[in-house]
Protein backbone atom coordinates (compact mmCIF):
# COMPACT_ATOMS: atom_id res chain seq x y z
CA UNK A 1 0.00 0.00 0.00
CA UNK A 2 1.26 3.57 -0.98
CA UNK A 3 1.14 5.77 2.00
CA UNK A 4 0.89 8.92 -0.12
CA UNK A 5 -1.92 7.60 -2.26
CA UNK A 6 -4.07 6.52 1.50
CA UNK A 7 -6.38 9.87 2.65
CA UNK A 8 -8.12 10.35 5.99
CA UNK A 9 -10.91 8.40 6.56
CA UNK A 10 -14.03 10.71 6.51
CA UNK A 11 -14.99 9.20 10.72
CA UNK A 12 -18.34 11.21 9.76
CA UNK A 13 -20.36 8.31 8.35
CA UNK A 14 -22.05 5.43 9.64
CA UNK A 15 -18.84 3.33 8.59
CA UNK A 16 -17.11 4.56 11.63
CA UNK A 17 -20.00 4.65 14.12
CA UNK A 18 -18.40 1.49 16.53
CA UNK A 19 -15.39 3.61 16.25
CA UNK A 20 -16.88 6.50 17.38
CA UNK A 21 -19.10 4.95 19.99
CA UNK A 22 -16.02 3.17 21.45
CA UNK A 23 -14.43 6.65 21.94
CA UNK A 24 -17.49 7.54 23.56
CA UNK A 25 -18.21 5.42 26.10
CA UNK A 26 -14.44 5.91 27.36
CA UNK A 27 -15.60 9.43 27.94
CA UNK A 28 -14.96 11.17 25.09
CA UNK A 29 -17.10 14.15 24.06
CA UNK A 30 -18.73 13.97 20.97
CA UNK A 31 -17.55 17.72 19.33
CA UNK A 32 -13.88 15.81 20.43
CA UNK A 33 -14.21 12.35 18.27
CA UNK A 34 -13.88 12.87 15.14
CA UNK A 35 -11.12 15.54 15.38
CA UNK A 36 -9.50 12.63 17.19
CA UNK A 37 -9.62 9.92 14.73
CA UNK A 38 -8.59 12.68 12.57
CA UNK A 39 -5.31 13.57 14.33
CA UNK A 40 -4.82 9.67 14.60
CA UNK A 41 -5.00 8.84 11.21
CA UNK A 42 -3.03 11.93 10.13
CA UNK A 43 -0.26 11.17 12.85
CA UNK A 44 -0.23 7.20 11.09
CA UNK A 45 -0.46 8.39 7.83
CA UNK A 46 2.45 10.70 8.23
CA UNK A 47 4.58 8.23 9.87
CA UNK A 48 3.79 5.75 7.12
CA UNK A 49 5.18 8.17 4.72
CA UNK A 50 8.29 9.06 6.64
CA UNK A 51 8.96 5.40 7.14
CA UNK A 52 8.41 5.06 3.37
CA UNK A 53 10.89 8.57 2.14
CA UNK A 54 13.59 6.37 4.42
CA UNK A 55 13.18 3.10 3.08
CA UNK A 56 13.34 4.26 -0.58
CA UNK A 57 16.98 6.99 0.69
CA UNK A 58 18.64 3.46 2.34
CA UNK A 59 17.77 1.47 -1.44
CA UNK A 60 19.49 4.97 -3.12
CA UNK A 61 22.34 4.82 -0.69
CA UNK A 62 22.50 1.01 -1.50
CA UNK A 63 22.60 1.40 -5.34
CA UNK A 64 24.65 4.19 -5.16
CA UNK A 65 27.42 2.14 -3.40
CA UNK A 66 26.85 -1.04 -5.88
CA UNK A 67 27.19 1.27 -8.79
CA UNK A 68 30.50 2.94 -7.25
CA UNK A 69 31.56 -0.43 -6.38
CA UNK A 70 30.86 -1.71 -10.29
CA UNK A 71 33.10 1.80 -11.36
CA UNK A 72 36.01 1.04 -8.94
CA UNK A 73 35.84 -2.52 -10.21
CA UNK A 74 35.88 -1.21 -13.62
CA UNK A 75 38.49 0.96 -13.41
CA UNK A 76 40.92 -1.52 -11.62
CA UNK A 77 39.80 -4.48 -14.16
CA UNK A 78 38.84 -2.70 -17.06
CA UNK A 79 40.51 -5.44 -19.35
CA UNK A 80 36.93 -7.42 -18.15
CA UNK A 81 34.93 -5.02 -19.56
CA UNK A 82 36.37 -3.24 -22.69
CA UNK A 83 34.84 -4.18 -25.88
CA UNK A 84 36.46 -6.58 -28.47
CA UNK A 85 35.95 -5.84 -31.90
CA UNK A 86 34.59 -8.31 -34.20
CA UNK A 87 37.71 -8.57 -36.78
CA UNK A 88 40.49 -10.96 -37.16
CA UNK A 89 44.22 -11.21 -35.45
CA UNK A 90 46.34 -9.05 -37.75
CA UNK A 91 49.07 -10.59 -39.45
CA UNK A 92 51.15 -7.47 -38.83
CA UNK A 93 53.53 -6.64 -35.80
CA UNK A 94 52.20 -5.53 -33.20
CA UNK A 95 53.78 -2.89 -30.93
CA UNK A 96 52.75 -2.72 -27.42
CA UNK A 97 54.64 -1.16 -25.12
CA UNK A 98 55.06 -2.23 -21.21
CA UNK A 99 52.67 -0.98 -18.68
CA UNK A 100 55.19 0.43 -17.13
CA UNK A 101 56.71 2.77 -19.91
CA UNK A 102 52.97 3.64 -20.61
CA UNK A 103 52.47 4.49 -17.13
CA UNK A 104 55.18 6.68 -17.14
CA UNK A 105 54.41 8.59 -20.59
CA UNK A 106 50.68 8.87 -18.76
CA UNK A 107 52.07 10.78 -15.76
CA UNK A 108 54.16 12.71 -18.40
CA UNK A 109 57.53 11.67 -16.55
CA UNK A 110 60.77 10.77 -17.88
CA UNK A 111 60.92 7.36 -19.77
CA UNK A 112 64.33 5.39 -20.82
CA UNK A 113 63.96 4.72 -24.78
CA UNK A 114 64.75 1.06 -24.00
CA UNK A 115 61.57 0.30 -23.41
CA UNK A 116 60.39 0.87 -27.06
CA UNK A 117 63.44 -0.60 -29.03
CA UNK A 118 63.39 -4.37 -30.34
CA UNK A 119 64.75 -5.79 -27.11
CA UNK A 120 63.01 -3.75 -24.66
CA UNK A 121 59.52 -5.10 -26.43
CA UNK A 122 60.55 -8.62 -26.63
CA UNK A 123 62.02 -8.55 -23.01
CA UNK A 124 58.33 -7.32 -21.94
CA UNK A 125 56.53 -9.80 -24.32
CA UNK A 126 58.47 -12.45 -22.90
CA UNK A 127 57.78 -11.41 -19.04
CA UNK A 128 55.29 -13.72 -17.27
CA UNK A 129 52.30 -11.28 -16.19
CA UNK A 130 52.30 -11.16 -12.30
CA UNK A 131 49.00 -11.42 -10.60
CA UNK A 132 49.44 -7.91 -9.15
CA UNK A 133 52.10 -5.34 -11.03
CA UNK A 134 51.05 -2.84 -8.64
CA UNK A 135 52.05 -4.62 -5.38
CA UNK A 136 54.96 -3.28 -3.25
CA UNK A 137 58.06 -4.52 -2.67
CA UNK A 138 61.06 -3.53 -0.16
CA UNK A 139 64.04 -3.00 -2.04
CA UNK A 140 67.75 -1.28 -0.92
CA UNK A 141 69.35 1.58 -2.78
CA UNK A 142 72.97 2.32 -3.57
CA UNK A 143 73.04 4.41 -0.65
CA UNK A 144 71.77 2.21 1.65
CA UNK A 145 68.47 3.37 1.88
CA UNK A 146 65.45 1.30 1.74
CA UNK A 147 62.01 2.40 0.07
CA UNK A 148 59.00 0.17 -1.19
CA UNK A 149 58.35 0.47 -5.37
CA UNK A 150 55.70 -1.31 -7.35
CA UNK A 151 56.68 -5.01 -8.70
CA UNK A 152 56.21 -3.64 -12.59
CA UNK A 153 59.28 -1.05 -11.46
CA UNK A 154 61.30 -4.15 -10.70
CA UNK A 155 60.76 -5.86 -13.49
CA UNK A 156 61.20 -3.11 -15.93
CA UNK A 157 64.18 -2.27 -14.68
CA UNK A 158 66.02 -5.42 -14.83
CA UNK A 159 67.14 -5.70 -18.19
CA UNK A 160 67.60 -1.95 -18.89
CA UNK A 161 70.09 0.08 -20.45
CA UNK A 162 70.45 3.80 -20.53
CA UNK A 163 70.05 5.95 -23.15
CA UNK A 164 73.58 6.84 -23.59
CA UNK A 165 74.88 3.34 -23.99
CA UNK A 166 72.26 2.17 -26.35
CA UNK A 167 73.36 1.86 -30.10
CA UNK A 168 72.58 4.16 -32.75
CA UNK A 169 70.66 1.28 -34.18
CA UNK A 170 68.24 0.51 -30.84
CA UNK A 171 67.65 4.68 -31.00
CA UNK A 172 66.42 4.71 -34.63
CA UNK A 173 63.86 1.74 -33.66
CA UNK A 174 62.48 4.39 -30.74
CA UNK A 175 61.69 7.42 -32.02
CA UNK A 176 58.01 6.32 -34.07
CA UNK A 177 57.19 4.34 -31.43
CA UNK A 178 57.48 6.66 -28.91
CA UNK A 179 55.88 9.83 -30.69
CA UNK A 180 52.86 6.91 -30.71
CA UNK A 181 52.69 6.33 -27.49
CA UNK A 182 53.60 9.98 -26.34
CA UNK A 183 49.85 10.97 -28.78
CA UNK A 184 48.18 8.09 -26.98
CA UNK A 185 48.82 9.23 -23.56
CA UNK A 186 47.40 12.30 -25.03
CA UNK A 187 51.08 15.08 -24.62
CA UNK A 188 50.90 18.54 -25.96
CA UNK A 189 51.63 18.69 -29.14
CA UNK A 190 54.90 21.28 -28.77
CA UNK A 191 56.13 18.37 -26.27
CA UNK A 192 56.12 15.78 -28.95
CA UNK A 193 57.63 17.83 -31.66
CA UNK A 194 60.30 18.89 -29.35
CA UNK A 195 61.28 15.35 -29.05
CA UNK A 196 60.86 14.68 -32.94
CA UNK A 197 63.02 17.96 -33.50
CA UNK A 198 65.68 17.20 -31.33
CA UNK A 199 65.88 13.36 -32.69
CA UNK A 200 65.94 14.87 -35.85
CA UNK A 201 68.38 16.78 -35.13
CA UNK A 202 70.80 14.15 -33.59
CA UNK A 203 70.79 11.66 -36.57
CA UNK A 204 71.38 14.64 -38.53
CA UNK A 205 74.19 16.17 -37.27
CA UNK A 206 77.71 15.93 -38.92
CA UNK A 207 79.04 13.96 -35.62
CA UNK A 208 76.42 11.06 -36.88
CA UNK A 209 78.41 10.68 -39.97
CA UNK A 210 81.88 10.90 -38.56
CA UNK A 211 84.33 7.88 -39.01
CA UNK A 212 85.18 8.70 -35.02
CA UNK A 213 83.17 6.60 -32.55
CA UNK A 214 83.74 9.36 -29.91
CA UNK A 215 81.49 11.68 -31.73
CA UNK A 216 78.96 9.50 -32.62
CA UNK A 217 78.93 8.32 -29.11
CA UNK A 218 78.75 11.74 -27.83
CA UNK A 219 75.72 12.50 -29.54
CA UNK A 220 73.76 9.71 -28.02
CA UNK A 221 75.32 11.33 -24.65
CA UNK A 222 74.25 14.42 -25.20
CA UNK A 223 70.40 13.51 -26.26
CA UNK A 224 70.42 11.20 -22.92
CA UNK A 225 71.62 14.07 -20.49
CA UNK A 226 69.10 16.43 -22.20
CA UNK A 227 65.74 14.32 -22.98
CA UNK A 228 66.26 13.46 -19.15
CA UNK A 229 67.26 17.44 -17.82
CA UNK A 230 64.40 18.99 -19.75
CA UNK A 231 61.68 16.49 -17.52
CA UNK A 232 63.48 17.14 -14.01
CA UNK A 233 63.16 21.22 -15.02
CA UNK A 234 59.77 21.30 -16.58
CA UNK A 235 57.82 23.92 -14.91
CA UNK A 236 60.97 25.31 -13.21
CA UNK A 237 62.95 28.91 -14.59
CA UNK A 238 65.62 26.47 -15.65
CA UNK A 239 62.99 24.61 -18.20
CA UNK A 240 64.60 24.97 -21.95
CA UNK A 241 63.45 24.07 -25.45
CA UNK A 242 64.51 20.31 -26.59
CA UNK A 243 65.12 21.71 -30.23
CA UNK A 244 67.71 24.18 -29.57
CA UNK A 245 71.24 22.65 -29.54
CA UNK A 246 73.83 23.42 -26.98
CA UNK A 247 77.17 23.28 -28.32
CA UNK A 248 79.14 23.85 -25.55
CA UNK A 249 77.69 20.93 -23.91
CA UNK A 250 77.85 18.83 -26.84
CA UNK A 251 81.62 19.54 -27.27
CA UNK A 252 82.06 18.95 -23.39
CA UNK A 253 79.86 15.64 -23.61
């Protein structure tokens, strides 16, 4: 029964008379009765509906914290939930990079290229998935110092290698791949081309060509120390432009 669809009984007919006599003979004055049964049924009715506005709040509350439940469960396990297309496996390469380089390029934080080169790829592809990437783990610094850093940090760390010591080979296989995923995380757009400009302009400098493996090598130096200076100053007075090439540090690298 609805409780805001019920009215107040009109106690003036003969349907209520054993009511009304009832109140009577326990003294009651007539002019009193019906005002009575009046106040009665409003004080019922009311309490009906105010036991009603709560039970329909504690079923919102309820469904509100199943739905928020179902988002956070989303969110954490969206691989569940995402739709699959209906096409078939492609017969070319595919590149996916680690969710831990992706991470990374997400947060917009420094990144080691080895992560998108042949070896870095194939080193993730070959990883067995751990049930939880994001668990902690207690680990022990150079210095002694002990700090807790997520399982997926571990493991992408284990087989890397710098930017400076990679080959000139392993840095031509980064650049596309990384502009990719730089667009995918969604970087502005003078952020990427800073990176393609200053890649550009390390495979095209003279050094690149040299017969000396000094200069070559210094190159590859140089865009290391740089690509990771210009995240550590980003939004600092020491921040600088990617694209425009230092000499002095180049010939000091």
């Amino acid at each position: 029964m609805n409780p805001y669809l019920e009215v107040i009984p009109d106690y003036t007919t003969d349907r209520h008379a054993a009511t009304k006599q009832h109140l009577a003979d326990h003294g009651i004055d007539q002019l009193f009765i019906v005002p009575t049964l009046e106040d009665e049924a409003h004080t019922i009715l009311e309490a009906e509906r105010l036991a009603a506005e709560e039970a329909i709040l504690c079923c919102q509350v309820v469904a509100d914290k199943l739905k928020l439940a179902k988002q956070e469960e989303w969110k954490k396990y969206k691989n569940k939930y995402l739709p699959i297309p209906n096409t078939a496996v492609p017969t070319e390469t595919i590149i996916i990079p680690s969710a831990y380089a992706m991470n990374k390029l997400h947060k917009g934080e420094y990144c080691e290229l080895y992560y998108f080169t042949n070896h870095g790829l194939a080193e993730d592809e070959s990883s067995p998935p751990s049930l939880d990437d994001d668990a902690l783990m207690l680990t022990k610094s150079e210095n002694g110092t002990h700090s807790f850093i997520t399982l997926s940090s571990t493991k992408a760390k284990a087989f890397l290698i710098k930017n400076k010591d990679l080959s000139w080979e392993a840095v031509g296989q980064v650049n596309f791949r990384m502009i990719n995923a730089m667009h995918q995380c969604e970087w502005a757009d003078v952020h990427v081309q800073m990176h393609i400009d200053l890649w550009l302009t390390i495979e095209t400098h003279e050094w690149h060509r040299d017969t000396s493996p000094f200069n070559k090598a210094a190159l590859l130096t140089y865009q290391a120390h740089v690509h990771q200076l210009w995240h550590r100053t980003i939004g600092s007075l020491a921040s600088f432009d990617l694209i425009i090439l230092n000499l002095s540090l180049l010939t000091k690298t």
